[in-house]
Protein backbone atom coordinates (compact mmCIF):
# COMPACT_ATOMS: atom_id res chain seq x y z
CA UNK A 1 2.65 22.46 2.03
CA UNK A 2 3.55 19.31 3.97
CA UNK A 3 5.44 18.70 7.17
CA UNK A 4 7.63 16.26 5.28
CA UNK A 5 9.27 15.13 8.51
CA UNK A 6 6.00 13.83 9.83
CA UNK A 7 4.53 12.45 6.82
CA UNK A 8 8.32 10.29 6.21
CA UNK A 9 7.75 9.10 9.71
CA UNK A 10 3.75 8.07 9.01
CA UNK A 11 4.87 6.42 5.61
CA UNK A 12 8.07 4.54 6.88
CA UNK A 13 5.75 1.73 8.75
CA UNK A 14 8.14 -1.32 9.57
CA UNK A 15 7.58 -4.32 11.68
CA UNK A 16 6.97 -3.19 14.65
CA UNK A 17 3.78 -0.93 13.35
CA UNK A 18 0.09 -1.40 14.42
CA UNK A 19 -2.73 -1.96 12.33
CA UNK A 20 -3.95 1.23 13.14
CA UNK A 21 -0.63 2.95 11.92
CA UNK A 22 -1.03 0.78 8.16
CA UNK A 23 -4.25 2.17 7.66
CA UNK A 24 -5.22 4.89 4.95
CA UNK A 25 -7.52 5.76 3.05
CA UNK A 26 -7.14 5.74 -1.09
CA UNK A 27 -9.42 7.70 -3.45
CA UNK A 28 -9.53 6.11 -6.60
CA UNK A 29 -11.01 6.93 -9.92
CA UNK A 30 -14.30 4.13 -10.70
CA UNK A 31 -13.33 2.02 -13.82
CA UNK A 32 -16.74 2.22 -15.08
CA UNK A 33 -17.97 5.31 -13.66
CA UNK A 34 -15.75 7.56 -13.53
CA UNK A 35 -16.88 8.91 -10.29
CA UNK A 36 -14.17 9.12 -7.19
CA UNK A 37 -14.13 6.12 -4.50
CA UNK A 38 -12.50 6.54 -1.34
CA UNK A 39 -11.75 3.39 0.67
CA UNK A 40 -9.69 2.05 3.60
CA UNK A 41 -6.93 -0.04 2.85
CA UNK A 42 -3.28 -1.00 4.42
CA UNK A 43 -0.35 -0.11 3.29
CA UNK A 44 3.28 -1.96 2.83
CA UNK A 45 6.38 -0.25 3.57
CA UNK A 46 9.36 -2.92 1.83
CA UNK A 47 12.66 -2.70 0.74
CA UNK A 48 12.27 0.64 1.13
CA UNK A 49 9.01 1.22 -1.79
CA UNK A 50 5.43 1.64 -0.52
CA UNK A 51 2.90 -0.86 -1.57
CA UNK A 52 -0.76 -1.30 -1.86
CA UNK A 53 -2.11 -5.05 -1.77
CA UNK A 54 -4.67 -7.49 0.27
CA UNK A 55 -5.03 -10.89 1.03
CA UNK A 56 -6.04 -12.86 -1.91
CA UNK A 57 -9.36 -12.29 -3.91
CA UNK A 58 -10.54 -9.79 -6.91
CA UNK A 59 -10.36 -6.10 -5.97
CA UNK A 60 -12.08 -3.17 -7.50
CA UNK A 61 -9.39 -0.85 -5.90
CA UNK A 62 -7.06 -2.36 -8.18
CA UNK A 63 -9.29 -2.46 -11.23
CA UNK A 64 -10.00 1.63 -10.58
CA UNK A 65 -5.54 2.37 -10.28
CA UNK A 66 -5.05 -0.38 -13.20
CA UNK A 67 -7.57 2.40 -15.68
CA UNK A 68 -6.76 5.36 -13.53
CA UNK A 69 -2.93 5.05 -12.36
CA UNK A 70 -3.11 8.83 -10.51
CA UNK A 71 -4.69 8.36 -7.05
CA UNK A 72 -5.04 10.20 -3.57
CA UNK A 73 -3.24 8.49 -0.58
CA UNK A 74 -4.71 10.05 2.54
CA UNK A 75 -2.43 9.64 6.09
CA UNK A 76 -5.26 9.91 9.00
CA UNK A 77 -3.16 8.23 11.38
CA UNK A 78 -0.61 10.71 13.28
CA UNK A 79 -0.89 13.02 10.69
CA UNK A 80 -3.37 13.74 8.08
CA UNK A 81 -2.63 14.31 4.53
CA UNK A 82 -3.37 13.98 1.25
CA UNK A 83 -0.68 13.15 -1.39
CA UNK A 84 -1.08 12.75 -4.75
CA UNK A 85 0.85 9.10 -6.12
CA UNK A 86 0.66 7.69 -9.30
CA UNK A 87 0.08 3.42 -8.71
CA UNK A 88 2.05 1.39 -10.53
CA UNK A 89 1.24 -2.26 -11.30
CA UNK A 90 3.63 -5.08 -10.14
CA UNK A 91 2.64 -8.40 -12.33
CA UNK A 92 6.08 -9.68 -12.77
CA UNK A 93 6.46 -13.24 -10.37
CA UNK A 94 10.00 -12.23 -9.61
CA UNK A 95 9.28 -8.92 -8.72
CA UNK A 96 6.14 -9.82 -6.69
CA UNK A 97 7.52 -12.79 -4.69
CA UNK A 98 9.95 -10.14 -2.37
CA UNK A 99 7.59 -8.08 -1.70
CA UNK A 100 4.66 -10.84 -0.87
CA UNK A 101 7.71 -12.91 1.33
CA UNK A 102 8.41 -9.66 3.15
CA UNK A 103 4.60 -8.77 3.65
CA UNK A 104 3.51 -12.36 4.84
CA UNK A 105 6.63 -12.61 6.73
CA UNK A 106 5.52 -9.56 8.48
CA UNK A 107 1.94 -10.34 9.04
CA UNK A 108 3.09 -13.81 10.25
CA UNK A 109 4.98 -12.35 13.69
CA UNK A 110 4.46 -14.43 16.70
CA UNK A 111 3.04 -10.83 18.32
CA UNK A 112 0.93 -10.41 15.39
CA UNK A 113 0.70 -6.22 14.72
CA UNK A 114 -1.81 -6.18 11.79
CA UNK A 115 -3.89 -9.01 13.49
CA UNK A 116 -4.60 -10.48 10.79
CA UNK A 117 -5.16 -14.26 10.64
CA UNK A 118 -2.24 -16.42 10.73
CA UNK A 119 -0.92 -17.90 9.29
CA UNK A 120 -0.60 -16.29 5.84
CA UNK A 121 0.98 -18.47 2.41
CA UNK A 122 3.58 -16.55 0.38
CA UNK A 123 1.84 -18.63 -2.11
CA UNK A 124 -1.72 -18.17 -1.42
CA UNK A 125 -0.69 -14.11 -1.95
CA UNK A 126 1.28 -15.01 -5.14
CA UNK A 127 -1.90 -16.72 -6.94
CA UNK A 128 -4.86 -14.02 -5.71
CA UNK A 129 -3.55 -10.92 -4.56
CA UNK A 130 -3.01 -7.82 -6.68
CA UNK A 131 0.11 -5.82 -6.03
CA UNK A 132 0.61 -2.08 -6.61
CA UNK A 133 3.81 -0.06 -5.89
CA UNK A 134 2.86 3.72 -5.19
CA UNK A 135 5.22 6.60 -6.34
CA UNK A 136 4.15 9.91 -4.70
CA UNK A 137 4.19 13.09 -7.09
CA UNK A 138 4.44 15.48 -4.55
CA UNK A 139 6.76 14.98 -2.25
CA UNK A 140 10.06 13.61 -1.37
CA UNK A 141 11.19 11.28 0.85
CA UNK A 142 14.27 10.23 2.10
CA UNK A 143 14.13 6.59 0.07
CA UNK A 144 13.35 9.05 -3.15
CA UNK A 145 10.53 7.93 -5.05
CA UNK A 146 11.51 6.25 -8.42
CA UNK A 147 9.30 6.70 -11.31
């Protein structure tokens, strides 16, 4: 069982949070092979729905959750878990565009959190960057999960 108070407050990453506090790890299932891949990877807290995307280019992460939705989303930061989610994939322009605005918006602080490079193009993310909303199957937040 999960300390549900510490995981909400690992997951609900907002402006203010660290690159260090974004970062998990995400065991996939391979496309091809079958076999489990665990890699590090940021995640996006917006609107109150967790994300998982990059900066623009062609991701095998993405290819893995496209032909195996049902991942493992592991907190290491704070507190270390692993949850079970289901990814969802977010094609739609209008959908996207929010959630890319918010991101780059985010990224693009004068104070710079992530460090990452700035600055980053709402539209650079719009035409390269794959976008995948997470749902987590076992447990509950206070923004409850939508499926």
């Amino acid at each position: 069982m999960h300390d549900t108070t510490l995981i909400t407050n690992a997951l609900n990453i907002d402006r203010r949070s660290s690159a260090w506090q974004r970062t998990v790890d995400i065991t996939t299932t391979g496309a091809r092979t079958g076999r489990a891949r665990r890699i590090e990877i940021w995640f996006h807290h917006v609107h109150g729905r967790w994300y998982l995307s990059s900066t623009p280019a062609r991701r095998a992460w993405y290819a893995n959750l496209l032909a195996n939705p049902r991942f493992v989303f592991h907190l290491k930061h704070g507190v270390h878990a692993d949850l079970r989610a289901t990814a969802v994939p977010i094609t739609d322009p209008v959908e996207k565009r929010p959630v890319f605005e918010s991101i780059v918006d985010d990224f693009n602080q004068p104070h710079n959190p992530a460090v990452v490079r700035q600055p980053q193009l709402v539209d650079d993310w719009m035409a390269g960057s794959p976008l995948m909303e997470i749902i987590f199957t076992d447990i509950t937040t206070p923004e409850e999960n939508h499926a």
